[in-house]
Protein backbone atom coordinates (compact mmCIF):
# COMPACT_ATOMS: atom_id res chain seq x y z
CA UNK A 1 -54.02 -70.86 -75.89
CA UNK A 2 -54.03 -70.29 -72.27
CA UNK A 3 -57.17 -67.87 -72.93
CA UNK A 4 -58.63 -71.07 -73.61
CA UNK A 5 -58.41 -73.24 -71.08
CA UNK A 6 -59.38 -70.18 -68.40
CA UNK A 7 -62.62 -69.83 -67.13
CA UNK A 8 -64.80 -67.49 -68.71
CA UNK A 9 -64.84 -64.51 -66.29
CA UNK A 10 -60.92 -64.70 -66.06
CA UNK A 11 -59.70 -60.85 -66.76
CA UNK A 12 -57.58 -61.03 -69.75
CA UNK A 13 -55.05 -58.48 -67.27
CA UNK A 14 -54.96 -61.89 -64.96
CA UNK A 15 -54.20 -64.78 -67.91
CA UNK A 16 -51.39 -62.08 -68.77
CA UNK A 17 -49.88 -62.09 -65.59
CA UNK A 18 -49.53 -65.70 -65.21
CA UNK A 19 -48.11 -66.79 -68.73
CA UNK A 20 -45.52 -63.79 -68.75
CA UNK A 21 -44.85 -65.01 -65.12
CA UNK A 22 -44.20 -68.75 -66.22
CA UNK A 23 -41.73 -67.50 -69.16
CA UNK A 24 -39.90 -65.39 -67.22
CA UNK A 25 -40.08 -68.40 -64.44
CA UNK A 26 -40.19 -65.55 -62.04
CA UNK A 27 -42.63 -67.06 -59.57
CA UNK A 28 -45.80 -64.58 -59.30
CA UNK A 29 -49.46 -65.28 -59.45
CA UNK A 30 -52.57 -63.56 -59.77
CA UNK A 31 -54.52 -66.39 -58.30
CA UNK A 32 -55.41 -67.71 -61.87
CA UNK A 33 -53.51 -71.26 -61.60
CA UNK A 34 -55.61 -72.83 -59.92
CA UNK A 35 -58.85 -72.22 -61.69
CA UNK A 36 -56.93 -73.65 -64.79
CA UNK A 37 -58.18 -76.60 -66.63
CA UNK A 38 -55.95 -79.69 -66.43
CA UNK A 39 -54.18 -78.45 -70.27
CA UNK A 40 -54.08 -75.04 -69.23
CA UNK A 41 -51.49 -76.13 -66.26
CA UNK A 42 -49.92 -78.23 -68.92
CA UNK A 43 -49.04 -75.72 -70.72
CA UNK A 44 -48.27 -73.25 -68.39
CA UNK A 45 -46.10 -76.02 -67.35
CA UNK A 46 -44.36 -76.43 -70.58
CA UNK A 47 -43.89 -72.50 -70.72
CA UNK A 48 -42.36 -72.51 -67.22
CA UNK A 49 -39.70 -75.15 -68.83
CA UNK A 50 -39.20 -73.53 -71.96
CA UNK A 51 -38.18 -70.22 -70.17
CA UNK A 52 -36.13 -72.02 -68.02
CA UNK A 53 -34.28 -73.07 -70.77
CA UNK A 54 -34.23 -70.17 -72.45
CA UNK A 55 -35.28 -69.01 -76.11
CA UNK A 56 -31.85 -68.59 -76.99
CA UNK A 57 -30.97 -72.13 -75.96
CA UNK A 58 -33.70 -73.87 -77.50
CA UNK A 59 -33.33 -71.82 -80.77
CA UNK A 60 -29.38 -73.00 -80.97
CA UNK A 61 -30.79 -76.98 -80.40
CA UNK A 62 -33.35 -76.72 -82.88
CA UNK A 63 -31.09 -75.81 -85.34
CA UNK A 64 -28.85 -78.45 -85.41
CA UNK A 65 -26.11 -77.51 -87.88
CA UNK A 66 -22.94 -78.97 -88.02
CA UNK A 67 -19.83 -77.64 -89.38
CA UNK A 68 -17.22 -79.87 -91.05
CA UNK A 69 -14.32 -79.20 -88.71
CA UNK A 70 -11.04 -77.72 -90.12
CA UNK A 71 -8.89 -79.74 -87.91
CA UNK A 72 -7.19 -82.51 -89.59
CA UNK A 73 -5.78 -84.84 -87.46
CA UNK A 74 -2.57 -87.40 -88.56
CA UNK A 75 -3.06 -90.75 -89.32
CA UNK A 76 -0.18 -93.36 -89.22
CA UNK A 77 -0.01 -97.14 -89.43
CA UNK A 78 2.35 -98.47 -87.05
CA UNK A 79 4.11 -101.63 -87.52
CA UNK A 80 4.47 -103.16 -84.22
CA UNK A 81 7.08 -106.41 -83.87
C-alpha cells in the first residue's frame, strides 16, 4: 500500500526501510516521509500505532472471547429488622 502512495522513482530498498521502521516504531528514516502523499503518512501513521501496540496485543482484543467464570459466588437474603 505504501508502494502506492510513494513517488514513482522511490527505491523499493527506501519504502522498505520506512514501513519496517514505523512497525518496529524504532525511529529511522531514509528520507522517504516526506515525499509521501497525505494517505501514505496516514498509514504509516496507523502502522507506527499498531506496532506500538503490538501484534500480540491487538490479536488478544480482536478476539474477544469470554470464558464463563468458574467462581461461584454465595448469595443470601438477609432479613434486616
Amino acid at each position: 500500500m505504501i508502494a502506492v502512495t510513494t513517488p514513482k522513482d522511490a527505491e523499493i530498498s527506501k519504502i522498505l526501510i520506512e514501513t519496517i521502521s514505523a512497525f518496529a516504531t524504532v525511529g529511522l528514516s531514509a528520507g522517504l516521509t516526506s515525499d509521501l502523499s497525505p494517505e501514505g503518512r496516514i498509514l504509516i501513521t496507523i502502522m507506527m500505532f499498531i506496532g506500538r501496540l503490538g501484534p500480540l496485543t491487538m490479536a488478544f482484543a480482536l478476539l474477544n472471547t469470554r470464558k464463563e467464570s468458574k467462581v461461584r459466588y454465595a448469595e443470601e437474603k438477609i432479613l434486616i429488622g
